[in-house]
N, C-alpha and C. Protein backbone atom coordinates (compact mmCIF):
# COMPACT_ATOMS: atom_id res chain seq x y z
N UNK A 1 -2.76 123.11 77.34
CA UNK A 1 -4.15 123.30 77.72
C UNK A 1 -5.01 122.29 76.95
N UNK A 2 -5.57 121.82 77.34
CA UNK A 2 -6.70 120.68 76.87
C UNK A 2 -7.55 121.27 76.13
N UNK A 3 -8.59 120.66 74.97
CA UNK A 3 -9.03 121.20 74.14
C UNK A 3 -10.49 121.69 74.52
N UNK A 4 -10.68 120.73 75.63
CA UNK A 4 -12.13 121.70 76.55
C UNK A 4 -12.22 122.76 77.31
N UNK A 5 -11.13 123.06 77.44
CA UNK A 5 -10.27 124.43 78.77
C UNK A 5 -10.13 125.32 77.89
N UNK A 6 -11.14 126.55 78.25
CA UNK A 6 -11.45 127.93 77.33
C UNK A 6 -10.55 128.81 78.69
N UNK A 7 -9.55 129.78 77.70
CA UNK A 7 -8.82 130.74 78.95
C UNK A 7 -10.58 132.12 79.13
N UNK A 8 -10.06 132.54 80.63
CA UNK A 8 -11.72 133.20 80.65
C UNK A 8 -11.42 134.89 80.78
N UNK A 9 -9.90 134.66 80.40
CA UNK A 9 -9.70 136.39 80.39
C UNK A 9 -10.32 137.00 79.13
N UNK A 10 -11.30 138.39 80.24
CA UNK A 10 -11.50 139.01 79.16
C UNK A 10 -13.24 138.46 79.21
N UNK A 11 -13.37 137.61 79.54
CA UNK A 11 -14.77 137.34 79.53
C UNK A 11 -15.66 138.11 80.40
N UNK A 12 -17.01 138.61 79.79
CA UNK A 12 -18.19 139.48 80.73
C UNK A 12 -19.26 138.41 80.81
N UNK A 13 -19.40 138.56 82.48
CA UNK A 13 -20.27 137.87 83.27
C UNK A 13 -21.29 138.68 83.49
N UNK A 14 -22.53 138.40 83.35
CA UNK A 14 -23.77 139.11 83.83
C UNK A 14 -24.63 139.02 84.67
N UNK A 15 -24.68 139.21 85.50
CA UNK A 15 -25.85 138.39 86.40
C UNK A 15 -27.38 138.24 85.73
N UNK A 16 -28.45 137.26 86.43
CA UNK A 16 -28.78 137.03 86.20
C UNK A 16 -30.53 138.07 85.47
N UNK A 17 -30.54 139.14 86.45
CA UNK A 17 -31.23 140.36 86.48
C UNK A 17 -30.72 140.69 85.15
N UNK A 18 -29.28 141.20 84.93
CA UNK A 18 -29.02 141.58 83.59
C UNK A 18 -29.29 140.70 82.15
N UNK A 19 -29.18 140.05 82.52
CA UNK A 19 -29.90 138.86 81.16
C UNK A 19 -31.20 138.86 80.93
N UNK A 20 -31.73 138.84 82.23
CA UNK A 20 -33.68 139.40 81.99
C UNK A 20 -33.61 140.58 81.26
N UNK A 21 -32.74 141.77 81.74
CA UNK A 21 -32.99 142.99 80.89
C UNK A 21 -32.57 142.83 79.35
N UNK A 22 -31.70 142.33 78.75
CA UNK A 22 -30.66 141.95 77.62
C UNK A 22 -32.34 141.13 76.94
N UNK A 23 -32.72 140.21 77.10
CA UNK A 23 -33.78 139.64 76.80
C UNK A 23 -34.85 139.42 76.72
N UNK A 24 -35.50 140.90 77.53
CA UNK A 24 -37.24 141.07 77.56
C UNK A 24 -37.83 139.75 78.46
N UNK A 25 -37.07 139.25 79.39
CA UNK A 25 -37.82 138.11 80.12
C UNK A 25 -37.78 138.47 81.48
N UNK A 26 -38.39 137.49 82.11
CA UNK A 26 -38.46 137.59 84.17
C UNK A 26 -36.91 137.39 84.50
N UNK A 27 -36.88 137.49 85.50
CA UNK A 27 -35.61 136.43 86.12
C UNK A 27 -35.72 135.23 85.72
N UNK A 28 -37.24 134.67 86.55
CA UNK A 28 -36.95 133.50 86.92
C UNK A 28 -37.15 132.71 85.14
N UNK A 29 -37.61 133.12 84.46
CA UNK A 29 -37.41 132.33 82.82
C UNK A 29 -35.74 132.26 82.46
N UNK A 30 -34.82 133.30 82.97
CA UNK A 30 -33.53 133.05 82.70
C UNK A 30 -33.03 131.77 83.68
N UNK A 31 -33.79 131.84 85.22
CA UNK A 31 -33.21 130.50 86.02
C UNK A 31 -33.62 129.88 85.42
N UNK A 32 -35.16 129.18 84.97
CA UNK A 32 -35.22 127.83 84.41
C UNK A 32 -34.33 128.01 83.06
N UNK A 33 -34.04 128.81 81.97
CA UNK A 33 -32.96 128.07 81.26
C UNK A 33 -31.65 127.95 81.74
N UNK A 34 -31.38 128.35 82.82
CA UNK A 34 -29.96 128.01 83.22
C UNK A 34 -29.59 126.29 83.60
N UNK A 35 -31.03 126.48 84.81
CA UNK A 35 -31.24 125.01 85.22
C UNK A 35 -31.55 124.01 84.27
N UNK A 36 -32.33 124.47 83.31
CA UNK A 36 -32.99 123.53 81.88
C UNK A 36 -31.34 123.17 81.18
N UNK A 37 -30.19 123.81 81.20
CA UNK A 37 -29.16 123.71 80.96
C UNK A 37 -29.22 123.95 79.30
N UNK A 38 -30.12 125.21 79.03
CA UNK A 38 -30.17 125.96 78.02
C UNK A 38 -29.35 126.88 77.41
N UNK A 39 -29.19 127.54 78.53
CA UNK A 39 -27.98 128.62 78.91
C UNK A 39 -27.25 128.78 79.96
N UNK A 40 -25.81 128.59 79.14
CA UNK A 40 -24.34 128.18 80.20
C UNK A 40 -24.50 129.39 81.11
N UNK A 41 -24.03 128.81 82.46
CA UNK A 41 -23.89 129.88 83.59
C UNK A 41 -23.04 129.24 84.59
N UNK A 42 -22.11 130.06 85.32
CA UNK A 42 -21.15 129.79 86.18
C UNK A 42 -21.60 130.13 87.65
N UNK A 43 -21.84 129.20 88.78
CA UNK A 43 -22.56 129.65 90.22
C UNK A 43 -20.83 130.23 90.86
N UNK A 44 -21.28 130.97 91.27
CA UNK A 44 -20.50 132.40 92.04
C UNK A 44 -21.09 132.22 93.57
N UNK A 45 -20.80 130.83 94.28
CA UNK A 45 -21.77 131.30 95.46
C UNK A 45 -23.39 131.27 95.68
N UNK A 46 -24.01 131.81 95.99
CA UNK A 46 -25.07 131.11 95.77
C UNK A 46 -26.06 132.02 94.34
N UNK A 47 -25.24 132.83 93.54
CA UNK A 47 -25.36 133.83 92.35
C UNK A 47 -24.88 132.57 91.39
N UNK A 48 -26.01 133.02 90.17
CA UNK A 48 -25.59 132.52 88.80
C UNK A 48 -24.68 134.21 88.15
N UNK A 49 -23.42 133.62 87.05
CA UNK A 49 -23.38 134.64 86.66
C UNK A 49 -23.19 134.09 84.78
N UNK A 50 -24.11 134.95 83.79
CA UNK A 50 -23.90 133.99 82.20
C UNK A 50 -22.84 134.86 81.43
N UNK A 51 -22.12 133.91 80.97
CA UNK A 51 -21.04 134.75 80.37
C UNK A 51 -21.87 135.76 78.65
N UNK A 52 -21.82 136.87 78.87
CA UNK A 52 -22.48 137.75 77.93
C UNK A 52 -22.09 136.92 76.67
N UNK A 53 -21.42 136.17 75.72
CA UNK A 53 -21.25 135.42 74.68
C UNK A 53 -22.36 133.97 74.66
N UNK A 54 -22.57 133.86 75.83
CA UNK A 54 -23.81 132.47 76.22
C UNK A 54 -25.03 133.28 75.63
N UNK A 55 -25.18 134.78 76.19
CA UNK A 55 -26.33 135.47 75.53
C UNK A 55 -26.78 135.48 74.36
N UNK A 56 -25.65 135.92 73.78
CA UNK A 56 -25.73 136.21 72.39
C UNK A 56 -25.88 134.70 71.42
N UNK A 57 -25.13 133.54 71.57
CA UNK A 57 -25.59 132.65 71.16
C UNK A 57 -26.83 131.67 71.48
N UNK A 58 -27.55 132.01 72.71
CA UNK A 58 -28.86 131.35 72.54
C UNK A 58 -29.87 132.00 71.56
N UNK A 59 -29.49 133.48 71.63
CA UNK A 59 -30.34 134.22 71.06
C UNK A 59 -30.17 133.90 69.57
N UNK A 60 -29.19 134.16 68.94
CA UNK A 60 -28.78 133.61 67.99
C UNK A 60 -29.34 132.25 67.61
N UNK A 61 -29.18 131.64 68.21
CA UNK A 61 -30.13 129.84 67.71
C UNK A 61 -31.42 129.91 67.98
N UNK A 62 -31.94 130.96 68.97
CA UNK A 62 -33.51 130.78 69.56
C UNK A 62 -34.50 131.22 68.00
N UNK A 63 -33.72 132.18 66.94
CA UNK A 63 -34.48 132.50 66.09
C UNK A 63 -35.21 131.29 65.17
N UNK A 64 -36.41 132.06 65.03
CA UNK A 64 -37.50 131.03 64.26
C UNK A 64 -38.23 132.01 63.29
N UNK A 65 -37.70 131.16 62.13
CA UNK A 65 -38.47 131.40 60.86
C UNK A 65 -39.95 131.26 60.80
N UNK A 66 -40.88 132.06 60.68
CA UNK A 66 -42.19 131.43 60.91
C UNK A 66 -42.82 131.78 59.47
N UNK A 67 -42.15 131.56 58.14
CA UNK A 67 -42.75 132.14 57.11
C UNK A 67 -43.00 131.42 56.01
């Protein structure tokens, strides 16, 4: 397996509705970071779906010290 090829068993996909809920935002603020290519997402058709670990690490980096 090549060192860019992640196996995806076991991985949770969320749609895109569920990431608005997970994050206090609209939908469409989760499409523009998908499209902004902020946050990784896999098209399913004409559905985005973000792998729940994409969640947790934007969130994770989005924090800001304001002190």
């Amino acid at each position: 397996m090549a060192a860019e090829e992640k196996p995806i068993v076991g991985v949770k996909f969320l749609t895109v509705a569920e990431v608005a809920l997970v994050m206090r935002v609209s939908k469409m603020t989760v499409y523009r970071l998908v499209h902004g290519g902020e946050l990784t997402a896999v098209r399913v058709g004409k559905s985005f779906r973000v792998p729940e670990k994409a969640v947790h690490e934007y969130l994770r980096n989005a924090y800001f010290d304001a002190g």
